[in-house]
N, C-alpha and C. Protein backbone atom coordinates (compact mmCIF):
# COMPACT_ATOMS: atom_id res chain seq x y z
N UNK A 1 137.01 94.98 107.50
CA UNK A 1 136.17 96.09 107.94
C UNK A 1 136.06 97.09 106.80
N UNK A 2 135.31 97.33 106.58
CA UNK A 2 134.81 98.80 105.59
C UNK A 2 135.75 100.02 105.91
N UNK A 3 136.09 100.84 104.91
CA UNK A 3 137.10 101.60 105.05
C UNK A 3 136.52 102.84 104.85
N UNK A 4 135.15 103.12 104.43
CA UNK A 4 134.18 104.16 104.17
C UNK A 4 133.04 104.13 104.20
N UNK A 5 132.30 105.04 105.38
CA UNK A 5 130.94 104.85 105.12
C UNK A 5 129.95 106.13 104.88
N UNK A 6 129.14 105.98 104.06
CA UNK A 6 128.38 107.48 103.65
C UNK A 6 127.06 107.31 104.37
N UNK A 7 126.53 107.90 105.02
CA UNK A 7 124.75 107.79 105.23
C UNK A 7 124.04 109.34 105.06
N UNK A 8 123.17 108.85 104.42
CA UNK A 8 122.10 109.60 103.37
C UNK A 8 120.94 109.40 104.64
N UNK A 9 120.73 110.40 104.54
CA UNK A 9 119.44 110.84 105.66
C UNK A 9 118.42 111.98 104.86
N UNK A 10 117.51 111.62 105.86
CA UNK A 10 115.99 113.15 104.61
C UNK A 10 116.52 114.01 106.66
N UNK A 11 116.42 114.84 106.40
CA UNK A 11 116.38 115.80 107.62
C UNK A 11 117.74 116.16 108.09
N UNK A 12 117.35 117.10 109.08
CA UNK A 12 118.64 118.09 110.07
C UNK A 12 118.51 117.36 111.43
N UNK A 13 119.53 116.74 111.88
CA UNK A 13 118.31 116.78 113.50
C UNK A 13 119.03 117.84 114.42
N UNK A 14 117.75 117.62 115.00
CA UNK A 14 118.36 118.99 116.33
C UNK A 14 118.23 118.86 117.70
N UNK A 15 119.03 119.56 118.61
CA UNK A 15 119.37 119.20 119.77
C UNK A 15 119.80 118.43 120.01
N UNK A 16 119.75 117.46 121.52
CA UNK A 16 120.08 116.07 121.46
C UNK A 16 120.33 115.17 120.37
N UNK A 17 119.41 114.77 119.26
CA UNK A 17 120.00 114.29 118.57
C UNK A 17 121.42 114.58 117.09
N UNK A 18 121.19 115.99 117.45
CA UNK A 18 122.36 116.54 116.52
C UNK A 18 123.58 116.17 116.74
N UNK A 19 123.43 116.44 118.69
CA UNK A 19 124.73 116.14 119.55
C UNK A 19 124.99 114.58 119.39
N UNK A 20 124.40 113.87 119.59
CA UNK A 20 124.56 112.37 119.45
C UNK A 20 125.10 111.57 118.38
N UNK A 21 124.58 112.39 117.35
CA UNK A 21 124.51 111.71 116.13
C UNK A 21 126.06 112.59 115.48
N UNK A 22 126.99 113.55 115.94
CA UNK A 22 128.48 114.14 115.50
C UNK A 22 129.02 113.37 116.66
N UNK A 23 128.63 113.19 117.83
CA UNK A 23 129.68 112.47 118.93
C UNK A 23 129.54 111.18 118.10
N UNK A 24 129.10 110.38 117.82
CA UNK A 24 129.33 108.86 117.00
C UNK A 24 130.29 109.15 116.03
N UNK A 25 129.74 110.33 114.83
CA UNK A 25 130.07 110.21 113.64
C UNK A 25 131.49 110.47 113.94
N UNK A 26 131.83 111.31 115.14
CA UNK A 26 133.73 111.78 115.94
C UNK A 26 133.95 110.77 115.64
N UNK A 27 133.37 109.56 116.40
CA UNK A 27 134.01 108.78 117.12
C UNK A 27 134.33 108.13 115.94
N UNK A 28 133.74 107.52 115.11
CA UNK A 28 134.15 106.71 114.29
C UNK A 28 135.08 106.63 112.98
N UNK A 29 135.56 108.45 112.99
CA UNK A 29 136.48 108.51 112.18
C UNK A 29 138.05 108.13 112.57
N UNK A 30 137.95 107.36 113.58
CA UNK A 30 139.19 107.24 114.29
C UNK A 30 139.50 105.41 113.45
N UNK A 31 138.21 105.32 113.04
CA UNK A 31 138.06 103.72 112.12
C UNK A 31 137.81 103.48 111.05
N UNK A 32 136.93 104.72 110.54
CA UNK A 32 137.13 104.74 108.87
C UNK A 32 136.37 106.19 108.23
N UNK A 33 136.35 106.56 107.56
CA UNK A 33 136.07 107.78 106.96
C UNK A 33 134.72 107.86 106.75
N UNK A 34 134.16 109.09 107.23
CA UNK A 34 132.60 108.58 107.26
C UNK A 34 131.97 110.46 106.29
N UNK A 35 130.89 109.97 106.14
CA UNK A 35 130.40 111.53 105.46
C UNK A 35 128.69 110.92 106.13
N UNK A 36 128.33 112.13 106.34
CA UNK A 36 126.50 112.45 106.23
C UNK A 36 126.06 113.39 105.40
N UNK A 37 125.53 113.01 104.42
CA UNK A 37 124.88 113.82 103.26
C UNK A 37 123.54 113.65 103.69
N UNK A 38 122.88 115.50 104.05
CA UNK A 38 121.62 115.42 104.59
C UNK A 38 120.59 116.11 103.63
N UNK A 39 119.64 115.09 103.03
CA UNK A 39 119.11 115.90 102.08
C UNK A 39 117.58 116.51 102.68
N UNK A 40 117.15 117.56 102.05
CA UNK A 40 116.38 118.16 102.55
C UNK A 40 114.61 117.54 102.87
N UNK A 41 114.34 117.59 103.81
CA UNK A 41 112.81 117.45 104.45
C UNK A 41 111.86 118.19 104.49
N UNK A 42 111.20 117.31 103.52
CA UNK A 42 109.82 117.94 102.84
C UNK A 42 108.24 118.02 103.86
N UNK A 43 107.40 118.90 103.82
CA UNK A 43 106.59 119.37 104.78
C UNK A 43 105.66 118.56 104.31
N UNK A 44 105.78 117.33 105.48
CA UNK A 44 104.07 116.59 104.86
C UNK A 44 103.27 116.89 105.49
N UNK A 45 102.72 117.74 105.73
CA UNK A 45 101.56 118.45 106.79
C UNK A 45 100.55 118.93 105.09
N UNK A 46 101.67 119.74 104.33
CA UNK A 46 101.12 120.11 102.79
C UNK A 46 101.20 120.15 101.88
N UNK A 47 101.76 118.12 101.47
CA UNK A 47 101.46 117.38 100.45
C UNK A 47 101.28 116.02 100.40
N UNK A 48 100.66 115.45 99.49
CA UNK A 48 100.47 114.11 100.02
C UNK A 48 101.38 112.99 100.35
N UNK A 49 101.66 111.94 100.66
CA UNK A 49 102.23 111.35 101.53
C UNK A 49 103.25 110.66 99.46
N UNK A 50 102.31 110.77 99.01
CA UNK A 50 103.11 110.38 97.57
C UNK A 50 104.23 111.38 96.72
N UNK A 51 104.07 112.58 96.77
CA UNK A 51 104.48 113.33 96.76
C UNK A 51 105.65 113.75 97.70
N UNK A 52 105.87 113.63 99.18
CA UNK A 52 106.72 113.80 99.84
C UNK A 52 107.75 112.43 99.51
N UNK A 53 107.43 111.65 99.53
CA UNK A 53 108.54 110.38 99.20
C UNK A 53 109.07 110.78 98.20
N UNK A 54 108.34 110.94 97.03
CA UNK A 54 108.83 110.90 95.59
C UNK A 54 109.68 111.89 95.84
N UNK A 55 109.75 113.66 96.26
CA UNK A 55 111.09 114.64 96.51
C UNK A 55 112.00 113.84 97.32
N UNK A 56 111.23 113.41 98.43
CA UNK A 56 112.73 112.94 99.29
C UNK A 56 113.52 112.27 98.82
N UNK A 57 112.69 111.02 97.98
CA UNK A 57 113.46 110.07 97.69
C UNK A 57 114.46 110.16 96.70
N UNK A 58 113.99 111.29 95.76
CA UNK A 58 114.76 111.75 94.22
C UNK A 58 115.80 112.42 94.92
N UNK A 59 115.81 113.07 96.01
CA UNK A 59 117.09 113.30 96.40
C UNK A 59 118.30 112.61 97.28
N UNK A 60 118.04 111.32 97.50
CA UNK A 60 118.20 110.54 98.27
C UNK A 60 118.98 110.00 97.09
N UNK A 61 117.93 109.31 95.96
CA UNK A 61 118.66 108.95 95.04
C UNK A 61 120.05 109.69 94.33
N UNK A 62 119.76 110.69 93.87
CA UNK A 62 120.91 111.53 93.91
C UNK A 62 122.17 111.59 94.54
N UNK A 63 121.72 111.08 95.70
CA UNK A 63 123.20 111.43 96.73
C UNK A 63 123.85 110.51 96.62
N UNK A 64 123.48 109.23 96.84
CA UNK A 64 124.41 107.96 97.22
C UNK A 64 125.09 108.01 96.14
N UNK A 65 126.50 107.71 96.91
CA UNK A 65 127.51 107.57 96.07
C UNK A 65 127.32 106.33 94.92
N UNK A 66 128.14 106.26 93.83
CA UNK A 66 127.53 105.39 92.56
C UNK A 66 128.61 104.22 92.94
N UNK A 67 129.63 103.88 93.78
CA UNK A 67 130.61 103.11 93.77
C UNK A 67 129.95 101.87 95.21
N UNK A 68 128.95 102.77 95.88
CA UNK A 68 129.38 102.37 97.31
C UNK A 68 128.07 101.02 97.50
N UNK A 69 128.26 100.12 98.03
CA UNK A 69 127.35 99.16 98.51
C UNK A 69 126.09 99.71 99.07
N UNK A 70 124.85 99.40 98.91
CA UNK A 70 123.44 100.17 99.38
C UNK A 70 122.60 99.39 100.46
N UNK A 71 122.31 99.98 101.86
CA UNK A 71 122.07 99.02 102.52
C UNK A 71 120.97 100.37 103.61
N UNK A 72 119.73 99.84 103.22
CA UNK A 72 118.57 100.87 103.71
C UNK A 72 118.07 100.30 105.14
N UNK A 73 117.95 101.41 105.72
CA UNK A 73 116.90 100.90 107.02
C UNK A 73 115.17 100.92 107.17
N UNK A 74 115.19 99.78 106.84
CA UNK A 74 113.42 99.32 106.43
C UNK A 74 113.19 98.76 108.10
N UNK A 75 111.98 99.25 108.60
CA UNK A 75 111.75 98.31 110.22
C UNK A 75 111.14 97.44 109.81
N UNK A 76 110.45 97.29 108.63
CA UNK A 76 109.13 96.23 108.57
C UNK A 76 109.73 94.82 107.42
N UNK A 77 110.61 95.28 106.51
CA UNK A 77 111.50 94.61 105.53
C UNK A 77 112.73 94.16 105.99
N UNK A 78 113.31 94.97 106.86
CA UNK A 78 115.01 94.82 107.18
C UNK A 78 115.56 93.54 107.85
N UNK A 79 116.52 93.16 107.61
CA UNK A 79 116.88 91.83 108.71
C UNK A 79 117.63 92.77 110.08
N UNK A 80 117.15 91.87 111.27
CA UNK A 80 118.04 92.68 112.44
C UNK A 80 119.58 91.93 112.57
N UNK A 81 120.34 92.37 113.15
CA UNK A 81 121.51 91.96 113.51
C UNK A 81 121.96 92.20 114.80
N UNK A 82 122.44 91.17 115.86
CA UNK A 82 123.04 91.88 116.65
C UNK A 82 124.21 92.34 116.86
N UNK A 83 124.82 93.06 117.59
CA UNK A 83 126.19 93.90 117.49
C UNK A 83 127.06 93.16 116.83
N UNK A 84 127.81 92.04 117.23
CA UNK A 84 128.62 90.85 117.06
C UNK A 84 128.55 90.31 115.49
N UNK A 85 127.37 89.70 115.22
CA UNK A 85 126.73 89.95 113.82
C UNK A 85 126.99 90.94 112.75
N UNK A 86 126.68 91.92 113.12
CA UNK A 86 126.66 93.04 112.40
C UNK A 86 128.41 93.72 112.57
N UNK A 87 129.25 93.38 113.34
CA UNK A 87 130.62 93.77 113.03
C UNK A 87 131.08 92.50 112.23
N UNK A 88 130.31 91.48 112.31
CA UNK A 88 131.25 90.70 111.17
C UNK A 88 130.70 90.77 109.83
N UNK A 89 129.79 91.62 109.83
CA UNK A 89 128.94 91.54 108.70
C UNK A 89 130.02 92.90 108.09
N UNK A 90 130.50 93.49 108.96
CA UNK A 90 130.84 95.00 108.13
C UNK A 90 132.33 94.16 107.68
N UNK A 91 133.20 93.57 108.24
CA UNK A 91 134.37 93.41 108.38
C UNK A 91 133.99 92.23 107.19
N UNK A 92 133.41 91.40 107.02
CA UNK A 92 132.91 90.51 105.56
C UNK A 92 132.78 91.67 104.17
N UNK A 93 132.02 92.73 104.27
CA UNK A 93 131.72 93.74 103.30
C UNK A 93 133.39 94.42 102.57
N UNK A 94 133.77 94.77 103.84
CA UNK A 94 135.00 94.90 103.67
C UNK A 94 136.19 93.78 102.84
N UNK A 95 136.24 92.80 103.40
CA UNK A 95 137.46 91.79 102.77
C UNK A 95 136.45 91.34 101.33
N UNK A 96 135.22 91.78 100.83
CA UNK A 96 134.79 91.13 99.80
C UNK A 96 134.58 92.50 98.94
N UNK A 97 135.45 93.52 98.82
CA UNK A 97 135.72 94.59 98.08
C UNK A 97 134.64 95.75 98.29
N UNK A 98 133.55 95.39 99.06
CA UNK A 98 133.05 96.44 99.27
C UNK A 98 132.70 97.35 100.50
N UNK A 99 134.31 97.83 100.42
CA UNK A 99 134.78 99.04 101.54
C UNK A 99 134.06 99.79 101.58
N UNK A 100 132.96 100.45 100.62
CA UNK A 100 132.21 101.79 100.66
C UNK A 100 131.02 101.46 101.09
N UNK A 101 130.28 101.78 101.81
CA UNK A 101 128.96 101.61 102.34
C UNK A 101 128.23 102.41 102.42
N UNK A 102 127.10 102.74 101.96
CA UNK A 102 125.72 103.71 102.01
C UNK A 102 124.82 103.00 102.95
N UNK A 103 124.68 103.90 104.13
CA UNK A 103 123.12 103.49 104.62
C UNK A 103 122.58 104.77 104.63
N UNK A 104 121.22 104.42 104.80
CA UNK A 104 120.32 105.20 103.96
C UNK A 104 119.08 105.62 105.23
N UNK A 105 119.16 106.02 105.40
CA UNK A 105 117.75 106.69 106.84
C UNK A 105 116.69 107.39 105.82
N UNK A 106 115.17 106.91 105.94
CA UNK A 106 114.44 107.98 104.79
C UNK A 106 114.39 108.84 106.57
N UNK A 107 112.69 109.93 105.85
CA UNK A 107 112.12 110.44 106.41
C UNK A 107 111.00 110.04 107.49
N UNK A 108 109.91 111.11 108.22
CA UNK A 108 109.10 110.09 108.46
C UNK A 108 108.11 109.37 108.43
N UNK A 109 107.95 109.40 106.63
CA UNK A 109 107.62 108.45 105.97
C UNK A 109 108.13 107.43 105.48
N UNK A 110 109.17 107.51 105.74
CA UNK A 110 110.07 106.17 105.01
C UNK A 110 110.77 106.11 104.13
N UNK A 111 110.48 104.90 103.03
CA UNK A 111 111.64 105.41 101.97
C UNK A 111 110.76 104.51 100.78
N UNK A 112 111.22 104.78 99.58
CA UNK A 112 109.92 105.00 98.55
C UNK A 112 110.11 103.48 98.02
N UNK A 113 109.57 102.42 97.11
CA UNK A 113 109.94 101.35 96.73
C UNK A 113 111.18 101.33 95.78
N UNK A 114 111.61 102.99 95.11
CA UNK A 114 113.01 103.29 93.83
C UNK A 114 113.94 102.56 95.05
N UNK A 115 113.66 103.88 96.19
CA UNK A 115 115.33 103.31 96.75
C UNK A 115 115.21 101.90 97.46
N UNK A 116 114.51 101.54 97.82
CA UNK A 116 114.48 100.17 98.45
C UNK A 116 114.84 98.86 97.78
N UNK A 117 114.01 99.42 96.27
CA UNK A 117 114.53 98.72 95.12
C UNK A 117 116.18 98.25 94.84
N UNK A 118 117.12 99.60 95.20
CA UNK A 118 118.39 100.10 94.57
C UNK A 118 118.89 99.29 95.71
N UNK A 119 118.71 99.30 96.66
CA UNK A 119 119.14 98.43 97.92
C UNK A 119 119.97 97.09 97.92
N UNK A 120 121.17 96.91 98.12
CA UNK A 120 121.12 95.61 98.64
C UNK A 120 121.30 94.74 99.33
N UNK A 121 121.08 95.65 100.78
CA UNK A 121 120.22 94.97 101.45
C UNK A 121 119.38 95.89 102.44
N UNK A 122 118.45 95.65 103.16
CA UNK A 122 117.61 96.15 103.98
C UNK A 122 118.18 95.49 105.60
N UNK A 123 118.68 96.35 106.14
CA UNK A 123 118.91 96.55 107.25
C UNK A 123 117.16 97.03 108.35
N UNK A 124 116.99 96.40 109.71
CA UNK A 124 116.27 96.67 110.62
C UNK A 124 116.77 97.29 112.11
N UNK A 125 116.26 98.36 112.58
CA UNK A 125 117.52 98.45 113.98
C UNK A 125 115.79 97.91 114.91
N UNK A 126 115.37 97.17 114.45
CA UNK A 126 114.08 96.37 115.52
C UNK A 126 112.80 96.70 115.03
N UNK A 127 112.32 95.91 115.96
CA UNK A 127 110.45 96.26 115.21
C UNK A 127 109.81 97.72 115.66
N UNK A 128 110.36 98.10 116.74
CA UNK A 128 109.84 99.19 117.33
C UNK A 128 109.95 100.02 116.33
N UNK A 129 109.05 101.37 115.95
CA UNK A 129 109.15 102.41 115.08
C UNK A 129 109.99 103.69 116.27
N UNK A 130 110.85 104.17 115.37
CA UNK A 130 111.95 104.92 115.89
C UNK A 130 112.18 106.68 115.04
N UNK A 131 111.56 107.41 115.30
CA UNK A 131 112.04 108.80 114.75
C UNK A 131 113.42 108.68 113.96
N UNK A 132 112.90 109.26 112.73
CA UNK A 132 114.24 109.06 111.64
C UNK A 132 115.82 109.56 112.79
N UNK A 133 115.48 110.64 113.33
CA UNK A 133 116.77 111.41 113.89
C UNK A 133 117.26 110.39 114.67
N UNK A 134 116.13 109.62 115.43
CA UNK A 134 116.67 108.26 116.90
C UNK A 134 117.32 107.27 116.19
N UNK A 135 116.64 107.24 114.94
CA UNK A 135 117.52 105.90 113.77
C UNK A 135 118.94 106.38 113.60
N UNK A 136 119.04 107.46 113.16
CA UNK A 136 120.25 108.09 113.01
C UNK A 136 121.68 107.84 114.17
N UNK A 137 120.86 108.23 115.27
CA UNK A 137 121.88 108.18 116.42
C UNK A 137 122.22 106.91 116.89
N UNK A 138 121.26 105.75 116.71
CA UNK A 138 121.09 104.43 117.03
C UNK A 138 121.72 103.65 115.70
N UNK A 139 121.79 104.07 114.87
CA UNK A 139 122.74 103.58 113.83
C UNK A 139 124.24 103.71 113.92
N UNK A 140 124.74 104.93 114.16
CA UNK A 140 126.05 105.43 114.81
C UNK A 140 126.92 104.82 115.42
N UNK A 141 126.03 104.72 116.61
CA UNK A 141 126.16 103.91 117.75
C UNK A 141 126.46 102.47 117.81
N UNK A 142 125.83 101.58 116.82
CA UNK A 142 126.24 100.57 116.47
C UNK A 142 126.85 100.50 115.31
N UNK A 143 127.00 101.31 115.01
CA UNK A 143 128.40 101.42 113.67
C UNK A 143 129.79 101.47 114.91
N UNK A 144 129.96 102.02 115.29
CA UNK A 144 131.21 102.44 116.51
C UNK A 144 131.17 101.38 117.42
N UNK A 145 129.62 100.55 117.98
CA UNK A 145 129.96 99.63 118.28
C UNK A 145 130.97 98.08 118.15
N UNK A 146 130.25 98.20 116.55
CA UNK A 146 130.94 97.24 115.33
C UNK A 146 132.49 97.49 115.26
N UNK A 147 132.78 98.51 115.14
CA UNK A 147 134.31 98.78 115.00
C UNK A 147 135.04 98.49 116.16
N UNK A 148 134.37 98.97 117.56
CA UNK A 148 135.05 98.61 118.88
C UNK A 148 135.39 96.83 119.22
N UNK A 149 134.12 96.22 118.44
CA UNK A 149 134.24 94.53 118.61
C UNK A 149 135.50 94.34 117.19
N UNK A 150 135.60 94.82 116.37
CA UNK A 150 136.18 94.21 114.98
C UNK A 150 137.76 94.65 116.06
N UNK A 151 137.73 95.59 116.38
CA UNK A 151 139.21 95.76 117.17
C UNK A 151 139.98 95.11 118.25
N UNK A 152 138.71 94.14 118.56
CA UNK A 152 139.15 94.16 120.35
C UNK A 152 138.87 94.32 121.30
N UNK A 153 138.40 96.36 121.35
CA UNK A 153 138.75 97.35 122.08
C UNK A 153 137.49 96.88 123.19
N UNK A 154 137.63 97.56 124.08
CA UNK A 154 136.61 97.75 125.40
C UNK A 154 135.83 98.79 125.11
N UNK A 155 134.60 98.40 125.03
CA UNK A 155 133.50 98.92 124.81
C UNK A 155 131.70 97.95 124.72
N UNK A 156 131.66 96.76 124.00
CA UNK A 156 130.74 95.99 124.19
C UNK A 156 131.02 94.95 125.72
N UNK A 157 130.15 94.81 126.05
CA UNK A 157 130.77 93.65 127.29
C UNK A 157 129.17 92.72 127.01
């Protein structure tokens, strides 16, 4: 199992999903050390859609840690996994030295071809299109899921 995970997000979320998305991130420090580095969200209402990627993304780039494995959430590129899958996929990352994990949430535009590029691999949480903040909380969620199956514990049935 991965012993650290960082996720890089463009935005703040708020309300409900603020709450959702610290009750996961609680929960899961009880399994490995987690950080959210939230970089700032750019107003595409007044600039072009090229322009907003390119800030988000330069700061996106910036953040991820330089040690840690890179693994983006693309809906249209990403492979899906289901729970079961995806805890053996973390617990494989882990026993093959790479404990540190970056996932990466863009904005809601997405995420630019640099970081997708830097990627390796593209993660999907489904075909449905999902508000960056719902990705966020729905990522969590099956991060804590993953850890509850890698343990044992009662929680997936």
């Amino acid at each position: 199992m991965i012993s650290r995970c960082t996720l890089v997000c463009v935005g703040k979320p708020k309300g409900w999903a603020a709450q959702g998305s610290e009750d996961y991130a609680s929960r899961l420090r009880r399994y490995f050390h987690i950080d959210v580095i939230e970089v700032p969200e750019e107003d595409f209402n007044r600039r072009s859609r090229e322009e907003v990627l390119s800030k988000e993304n330069q700061r996106i780039l910036k953040s991820i840690p330089t040690e840690a494995y890179v693994i983006s959430l693309d809906r249209e590129r990403g492979e899906q996994h289901p729970s079961e899958q995806l805890a053996r996929k973390l617990e494989d990352l882990g026993v093959t030295g790479r404990s540190h994990v970056a996932f990466i949430i863009g904005g809601p535009l997405g995420l630019s071809p640099d970081v997708l590029q830097i990627s390796q691999e593209l993660w999907s949480l489904g075909e449905i299109t999902l508000p960056h903040a719902l990705a966020r909380v729905v990522l969590l969620e099956q991060l804590y899921r993953a850890a509850k199956i890698h343990r044992n514990e009662k929680y997936h049935w």
